[in-house]
Protein backbone atom coordinates (compact mmCIF):
# COMPACT_ATOMS: atom_id res chain seq x y z
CA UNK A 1 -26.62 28.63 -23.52
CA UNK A 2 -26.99 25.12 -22.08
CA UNK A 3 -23.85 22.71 -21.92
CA UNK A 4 -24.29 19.84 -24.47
CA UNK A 5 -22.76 17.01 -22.65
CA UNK A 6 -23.49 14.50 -20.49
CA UNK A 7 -22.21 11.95 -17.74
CA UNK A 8 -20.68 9.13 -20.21
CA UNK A 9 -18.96 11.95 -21.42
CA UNK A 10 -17.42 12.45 -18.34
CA UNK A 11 -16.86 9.20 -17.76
CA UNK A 12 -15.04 9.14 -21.04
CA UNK A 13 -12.59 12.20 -20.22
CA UNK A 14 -11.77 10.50 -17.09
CA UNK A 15 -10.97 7.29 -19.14
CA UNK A 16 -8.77 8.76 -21.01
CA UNK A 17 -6.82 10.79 -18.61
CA UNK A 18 -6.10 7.80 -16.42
CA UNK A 19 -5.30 5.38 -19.08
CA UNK A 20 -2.88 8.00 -21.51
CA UNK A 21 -4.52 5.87 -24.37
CA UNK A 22 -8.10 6.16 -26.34
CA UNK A 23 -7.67 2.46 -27.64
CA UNK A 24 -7.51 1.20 -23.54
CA UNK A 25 -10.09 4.00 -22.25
CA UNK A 26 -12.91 2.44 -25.14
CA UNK A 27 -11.77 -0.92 -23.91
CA UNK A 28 -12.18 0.12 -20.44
CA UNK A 29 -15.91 1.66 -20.99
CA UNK A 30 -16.70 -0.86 -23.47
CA UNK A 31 -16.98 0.76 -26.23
CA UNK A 32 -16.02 1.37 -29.67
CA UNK A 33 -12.57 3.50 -30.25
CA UNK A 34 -14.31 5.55 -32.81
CA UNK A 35 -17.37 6.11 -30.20
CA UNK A 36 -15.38 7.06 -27.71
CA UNK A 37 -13.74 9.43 -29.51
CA UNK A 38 -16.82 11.30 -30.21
CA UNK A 39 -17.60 11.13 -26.70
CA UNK A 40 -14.49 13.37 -26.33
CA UNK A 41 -14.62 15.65 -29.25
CA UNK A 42 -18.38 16.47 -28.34
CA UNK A 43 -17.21 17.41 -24.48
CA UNK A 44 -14.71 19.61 -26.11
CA UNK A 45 -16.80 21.01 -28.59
CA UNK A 46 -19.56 22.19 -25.54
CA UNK A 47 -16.77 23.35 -23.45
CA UNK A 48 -14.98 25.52 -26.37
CA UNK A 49 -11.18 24.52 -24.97
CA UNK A 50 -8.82 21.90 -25.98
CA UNK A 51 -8.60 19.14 -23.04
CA UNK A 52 -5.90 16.25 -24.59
CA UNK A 53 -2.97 16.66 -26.90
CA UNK A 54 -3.13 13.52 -29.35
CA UNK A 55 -0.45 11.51 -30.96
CA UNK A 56 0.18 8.46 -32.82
CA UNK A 57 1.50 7.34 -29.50
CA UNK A 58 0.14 8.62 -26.38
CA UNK A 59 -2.52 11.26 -24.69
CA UNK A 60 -1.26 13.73 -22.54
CA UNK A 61 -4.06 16.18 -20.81
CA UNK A 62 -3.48 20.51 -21.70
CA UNK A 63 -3.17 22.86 -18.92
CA UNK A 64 -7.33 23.34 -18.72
CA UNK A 65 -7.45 19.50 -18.89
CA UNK A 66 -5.63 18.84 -15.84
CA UNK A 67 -7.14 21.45 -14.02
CA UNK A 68 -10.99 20.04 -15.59
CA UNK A 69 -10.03 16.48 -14.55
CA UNK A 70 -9.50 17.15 -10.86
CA UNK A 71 -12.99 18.54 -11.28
CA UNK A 72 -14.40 15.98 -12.71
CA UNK A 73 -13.17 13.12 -10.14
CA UNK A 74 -14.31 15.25 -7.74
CA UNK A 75 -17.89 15.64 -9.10
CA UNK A 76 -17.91 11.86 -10.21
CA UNK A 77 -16.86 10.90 -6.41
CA UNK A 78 -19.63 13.06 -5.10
CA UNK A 79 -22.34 11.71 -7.59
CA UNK A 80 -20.50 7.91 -5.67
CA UNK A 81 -21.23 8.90 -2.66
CA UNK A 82 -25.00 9.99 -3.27
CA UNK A 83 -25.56 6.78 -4.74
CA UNK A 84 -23.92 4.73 -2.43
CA UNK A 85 -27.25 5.91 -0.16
CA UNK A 86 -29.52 3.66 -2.23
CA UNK A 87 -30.08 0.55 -1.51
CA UNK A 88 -28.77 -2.58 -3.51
CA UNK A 89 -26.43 -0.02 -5.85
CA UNK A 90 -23.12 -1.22 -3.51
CA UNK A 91 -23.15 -4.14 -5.49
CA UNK A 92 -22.70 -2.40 -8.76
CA UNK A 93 -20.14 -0.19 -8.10
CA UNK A 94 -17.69 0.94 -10.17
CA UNK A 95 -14.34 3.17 -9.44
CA UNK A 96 -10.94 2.73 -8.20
CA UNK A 97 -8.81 3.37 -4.87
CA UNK A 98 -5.13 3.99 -4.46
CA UNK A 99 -3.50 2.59 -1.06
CA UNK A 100 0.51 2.61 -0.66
CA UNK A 101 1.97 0.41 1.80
CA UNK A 102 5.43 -0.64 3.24
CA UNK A 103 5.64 -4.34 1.00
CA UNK A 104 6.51 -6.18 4.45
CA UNK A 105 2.56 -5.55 5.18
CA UNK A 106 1.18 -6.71 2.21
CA UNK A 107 0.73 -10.50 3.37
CA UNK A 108 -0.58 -9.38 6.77
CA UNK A 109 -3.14 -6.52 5.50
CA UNK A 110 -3.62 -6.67 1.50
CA UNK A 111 -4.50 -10.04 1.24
CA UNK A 112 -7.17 -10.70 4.12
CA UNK A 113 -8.44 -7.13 3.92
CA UNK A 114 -8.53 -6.72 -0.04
CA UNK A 115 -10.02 -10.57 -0.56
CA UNK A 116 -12.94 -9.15 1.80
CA UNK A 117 -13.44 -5.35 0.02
CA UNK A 118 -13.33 -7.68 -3.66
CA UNK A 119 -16.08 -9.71 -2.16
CA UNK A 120 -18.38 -6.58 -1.40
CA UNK A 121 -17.04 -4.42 -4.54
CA UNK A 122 -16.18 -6.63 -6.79
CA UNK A 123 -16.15 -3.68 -9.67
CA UNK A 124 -13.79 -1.38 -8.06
CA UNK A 125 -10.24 -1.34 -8.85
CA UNK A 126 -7.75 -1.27 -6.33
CA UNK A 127 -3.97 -0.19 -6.82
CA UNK A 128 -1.89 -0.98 -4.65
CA UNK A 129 1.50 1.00 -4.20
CA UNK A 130 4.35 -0.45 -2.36
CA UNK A 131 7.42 1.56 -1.79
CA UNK A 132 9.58 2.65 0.88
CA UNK A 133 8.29 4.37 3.92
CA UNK A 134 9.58 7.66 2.96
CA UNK A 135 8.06 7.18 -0.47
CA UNK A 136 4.51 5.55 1.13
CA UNK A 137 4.62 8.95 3.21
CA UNK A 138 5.11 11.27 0.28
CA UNK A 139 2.43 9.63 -2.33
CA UNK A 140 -0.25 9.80 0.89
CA UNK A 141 0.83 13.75 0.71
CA UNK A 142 0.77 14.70 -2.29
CA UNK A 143 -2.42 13.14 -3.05
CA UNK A 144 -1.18 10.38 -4.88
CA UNK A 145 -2.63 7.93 -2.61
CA UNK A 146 -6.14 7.81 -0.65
CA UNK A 147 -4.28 6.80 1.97
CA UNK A 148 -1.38 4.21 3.46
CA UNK A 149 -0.17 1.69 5.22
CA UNK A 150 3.27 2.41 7.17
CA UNK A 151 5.28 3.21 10.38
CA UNK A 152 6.34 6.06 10.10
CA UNK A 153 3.84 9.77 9.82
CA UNK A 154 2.47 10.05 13.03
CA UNK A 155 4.88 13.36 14.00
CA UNK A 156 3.84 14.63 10.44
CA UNK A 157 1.92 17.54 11.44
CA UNK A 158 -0.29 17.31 7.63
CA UNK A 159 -0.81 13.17 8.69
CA UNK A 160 -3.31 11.42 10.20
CA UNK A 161 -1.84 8.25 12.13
CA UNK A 162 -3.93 5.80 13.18
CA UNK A 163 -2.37 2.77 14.64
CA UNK A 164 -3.27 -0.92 14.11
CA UNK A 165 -0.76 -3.05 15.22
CA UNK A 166 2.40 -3.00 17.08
CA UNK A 167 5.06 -6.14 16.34
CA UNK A 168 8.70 -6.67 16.92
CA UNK A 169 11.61 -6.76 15.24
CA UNK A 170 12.74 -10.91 14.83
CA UNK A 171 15.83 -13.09 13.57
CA UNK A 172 14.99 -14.23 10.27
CA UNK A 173 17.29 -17.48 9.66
CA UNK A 174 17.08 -20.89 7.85
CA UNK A 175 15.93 -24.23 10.18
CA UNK A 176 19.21 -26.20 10.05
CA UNK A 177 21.53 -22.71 11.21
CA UNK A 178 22.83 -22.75 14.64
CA UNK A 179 20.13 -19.86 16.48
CA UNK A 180 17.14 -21.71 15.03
CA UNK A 181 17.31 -23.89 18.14
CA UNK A 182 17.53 -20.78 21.00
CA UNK A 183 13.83 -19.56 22.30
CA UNK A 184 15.41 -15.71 21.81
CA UNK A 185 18.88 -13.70 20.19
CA UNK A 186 20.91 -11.44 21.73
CA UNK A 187 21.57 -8.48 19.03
CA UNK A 188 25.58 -9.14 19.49
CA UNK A 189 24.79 -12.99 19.00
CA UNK A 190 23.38 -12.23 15.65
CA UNK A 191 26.21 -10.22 15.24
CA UNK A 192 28.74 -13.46 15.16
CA UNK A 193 27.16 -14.91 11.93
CA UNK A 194 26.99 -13.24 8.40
CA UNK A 195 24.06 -10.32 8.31
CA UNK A 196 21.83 -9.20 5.95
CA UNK A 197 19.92 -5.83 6.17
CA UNK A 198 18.20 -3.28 4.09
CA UNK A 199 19.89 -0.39 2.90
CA UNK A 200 20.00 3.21 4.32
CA UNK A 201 17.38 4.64 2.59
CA UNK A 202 14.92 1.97 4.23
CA UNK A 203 12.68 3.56 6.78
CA UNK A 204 13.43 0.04 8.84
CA UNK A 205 17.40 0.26 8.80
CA UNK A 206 16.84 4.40 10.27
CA UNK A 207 14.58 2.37 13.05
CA UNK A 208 17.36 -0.11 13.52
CA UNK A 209 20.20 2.19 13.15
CA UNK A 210 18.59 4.78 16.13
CA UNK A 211 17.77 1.91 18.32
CA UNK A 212 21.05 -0.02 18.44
CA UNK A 213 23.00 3.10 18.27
CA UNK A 214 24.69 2.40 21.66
CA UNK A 215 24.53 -1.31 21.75
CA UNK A 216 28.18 -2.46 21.12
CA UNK A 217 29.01 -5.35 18.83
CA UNK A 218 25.81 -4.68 16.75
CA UNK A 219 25.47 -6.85 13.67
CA UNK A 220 27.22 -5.27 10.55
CA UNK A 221 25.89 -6.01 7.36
CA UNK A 222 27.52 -7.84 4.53
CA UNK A 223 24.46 -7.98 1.97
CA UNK A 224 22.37 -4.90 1.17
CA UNK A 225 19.18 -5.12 -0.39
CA UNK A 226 16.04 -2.28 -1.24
CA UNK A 227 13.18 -4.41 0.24
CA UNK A 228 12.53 -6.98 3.10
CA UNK A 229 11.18 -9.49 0.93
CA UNK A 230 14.71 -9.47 -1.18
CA UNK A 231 15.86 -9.80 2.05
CA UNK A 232 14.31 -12.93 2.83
CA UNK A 233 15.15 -14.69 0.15
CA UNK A 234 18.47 -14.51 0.32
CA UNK A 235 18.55 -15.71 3.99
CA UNK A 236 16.31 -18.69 2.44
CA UNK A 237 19.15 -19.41 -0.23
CA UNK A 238 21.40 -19.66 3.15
CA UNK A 239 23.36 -16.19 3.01
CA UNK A 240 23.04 -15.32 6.41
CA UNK A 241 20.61 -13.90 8.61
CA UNK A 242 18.25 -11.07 9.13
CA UNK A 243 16.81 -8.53 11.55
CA UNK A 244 12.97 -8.20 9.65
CA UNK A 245 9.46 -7.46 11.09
CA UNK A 246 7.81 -10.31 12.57
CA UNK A 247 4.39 -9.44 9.94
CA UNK A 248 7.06 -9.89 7.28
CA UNK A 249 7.96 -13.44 7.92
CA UNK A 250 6.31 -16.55 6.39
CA UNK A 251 3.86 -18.96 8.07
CA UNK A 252 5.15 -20.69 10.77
CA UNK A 253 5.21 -24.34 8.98
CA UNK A 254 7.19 -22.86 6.12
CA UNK A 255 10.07 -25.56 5.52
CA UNK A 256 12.75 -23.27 5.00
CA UNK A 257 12.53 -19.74 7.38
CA UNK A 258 12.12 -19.50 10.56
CA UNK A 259 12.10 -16.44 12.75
CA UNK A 260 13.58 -16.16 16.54
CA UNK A 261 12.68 -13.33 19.08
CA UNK A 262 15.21 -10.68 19.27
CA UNK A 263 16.35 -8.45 22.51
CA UNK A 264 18.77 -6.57 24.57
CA UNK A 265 17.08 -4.59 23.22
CA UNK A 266 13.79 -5.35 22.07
CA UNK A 267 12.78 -3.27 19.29
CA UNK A 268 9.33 -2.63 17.98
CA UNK A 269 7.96 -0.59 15.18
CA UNK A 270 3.57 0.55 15.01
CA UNK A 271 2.08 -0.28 11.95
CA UNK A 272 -0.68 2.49 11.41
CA UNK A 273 -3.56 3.66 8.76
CA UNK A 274 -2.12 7.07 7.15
CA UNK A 275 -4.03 9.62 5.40
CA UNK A 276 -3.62 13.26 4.91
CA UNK A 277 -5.25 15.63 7.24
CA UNK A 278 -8.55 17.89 5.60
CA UNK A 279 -8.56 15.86 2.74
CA UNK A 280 -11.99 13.89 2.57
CA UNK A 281 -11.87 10.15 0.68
CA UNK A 282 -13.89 9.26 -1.74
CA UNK A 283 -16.73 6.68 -0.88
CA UNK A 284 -15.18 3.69 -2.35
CA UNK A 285 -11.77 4.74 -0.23
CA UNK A 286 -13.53 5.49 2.76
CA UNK A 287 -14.79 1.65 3.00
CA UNK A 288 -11.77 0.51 2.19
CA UNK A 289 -9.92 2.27 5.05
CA UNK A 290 -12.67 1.02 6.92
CA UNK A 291 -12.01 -2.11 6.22
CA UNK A 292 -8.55 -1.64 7.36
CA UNK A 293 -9.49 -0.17 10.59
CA UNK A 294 -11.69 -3.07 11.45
CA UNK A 295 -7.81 -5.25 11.77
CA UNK A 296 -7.95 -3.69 15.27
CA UNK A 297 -10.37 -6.05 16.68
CA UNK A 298 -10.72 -8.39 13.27
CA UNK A 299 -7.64 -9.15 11.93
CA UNK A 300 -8.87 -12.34 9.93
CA UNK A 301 -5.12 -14.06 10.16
CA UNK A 302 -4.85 -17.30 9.34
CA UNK A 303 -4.73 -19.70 12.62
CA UNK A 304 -0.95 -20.46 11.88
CA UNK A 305 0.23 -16.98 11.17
CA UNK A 306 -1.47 -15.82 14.52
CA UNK A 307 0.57 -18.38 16.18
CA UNK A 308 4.06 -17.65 14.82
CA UNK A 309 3.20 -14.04 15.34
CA UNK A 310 1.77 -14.22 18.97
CA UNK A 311 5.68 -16.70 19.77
CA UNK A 312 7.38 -13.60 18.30
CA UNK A 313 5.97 -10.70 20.04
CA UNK A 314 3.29 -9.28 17.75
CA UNK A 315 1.03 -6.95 19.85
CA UNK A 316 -2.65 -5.50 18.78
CA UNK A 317 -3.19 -1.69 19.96
């Protein structure tokens, strides 16, 4: 007996499983709630199994739902890709891609590289994850994520790695303190005014912590925050200084930060595209990451961030 359902169907079940709400799904397909509910009831009715579990308050997906809706995306991606062949459907695209990044790359990638992808898709949907390293590492894993944006992954023997950029770590301080004025920091200089770092569980602080393990009078922190970017600000509200990633530091005419080479010793981290080995991405993923992987030769800075990063180390691979 034939299957009585079709592709808005589909398209409907997928909805609904993303969004954990009929009311936004209809919204999102633009359609009527009561419509779209009868979009769902007939795709259960032809498939004789229960796929959601309704209440006043939210939609969760059964057992045979979760298992239908991986499925689904997967059949839905394909039927992407197919169509991505003809010509002039690009520019109607519809669909979504998940990247997770470290948040000190978001000014240097995201916003060049996402402004272009809008331009060229301006119907898909990007979400954009930004968490720790660790975190960035396990959401590309698990499937979470299409793919990512960190440093660390490339001993990960289930990782792809593919490097972009390679920059160094700099002295993040305010114009008026005293090391503004120096061309480069010692690491035991810095040490002689309050510090600011990330905490432990920061894939940057591990970096720091392993390459300064023997250098004596290292900088000890007195403020402790979760992200670079809270780090930042309080060196801007004149708290101290920091030890950041030259990507992660403002534009060079910025009237507050500035950012001063550090060495003995120099310390570097790679900034790289990961994604998780044997796992093919869908079409509208695979561009983006394209996109990405064009930065190697492309990397669409503005003319004063190329400067201040160029003064500070920051080297292409």
């Amino acid at each position: 007996m034939a299957i009585n359902f079709n592709l808005n169907d589909l398209q409907a079940f997928r909805a609904v499983a993303e969004l954990n709400s009929f009311r936004k799904a209809a919204e999102a397909l633009h359609v009527s709630q009561p419509a779209f509910s009868r979009r769902i009831e007939k795709l259960e009715e032809a498939l004789g199994v229960k796929l959601l579990d309704r209440t006043t308050r939210r939609v969760n997906l059964t057992s045979v739902g979760r298992e239908f809706d991986r499925k689904v995306q997967q059949l839905l991606d394909d039927l992407d890709h197919t169509l991505l062949g003809i010509r002039g459907v690009a520019a109607t695209r519809m669909g979504e891609v998940k990247i997770a990044c470290v948040p000190s790359t978001v000014y240097y990638f995201l916003s060049q590289v996402i402004s272009r992808y809008h331009e060229r898709y301006p119907k898909i949907r990007v979400k954009v994850l930004d968490a720790s390293a660790n975190e960035v590492l396990a959401t590309v894993s698990s499937g979470e994520a299409d793919f990512g944006l960190n440093f660390v992954g490339g001993q990960e023997p289930d990782i792809e790695f593919k490097p972009l950029l390679e920059e160094r770590f700099v002295a993040a301080c305010r114009r008026d303190h005293p090391i503004a004025r120096k061309r480069r920091v010692s690491w035991t200089e810095l040490a002689q005014y309050d510090y600011i770092s990330v905490s432990k569980a920061s894939g940057n602080r591990l970096l720091l912590d392993q390459a300064l393990s023997e250098v004596a009078g290292r900088p000890q922190s007195i403020y402790e925050t979760q992200h670079v970017t809270t780090m930042l600000g309080l060196v801007e509200a004149g708290l101290g200084v920091a030890a950041v990633p030259s990507i992660a530091m403002p534009d060079a005419d910025h009237p507050l930060l500035v950012s001063v080479p550090l060495h003995d010793p120099t310390i570097t981290r790679t900034i790289g595209l990961i994604r998780r080995k044997g796992r093919s991405l869908s079409p509208a993923a695979q561009q983006l990451y394209a996109f990405f992987s064009e930065m190697k030769t492309k990397p669409g800075k503005p003319a004063g961030r190329r400067a201040a990063n160029e003064a500070t180390g920051v080297r292409r691979t």
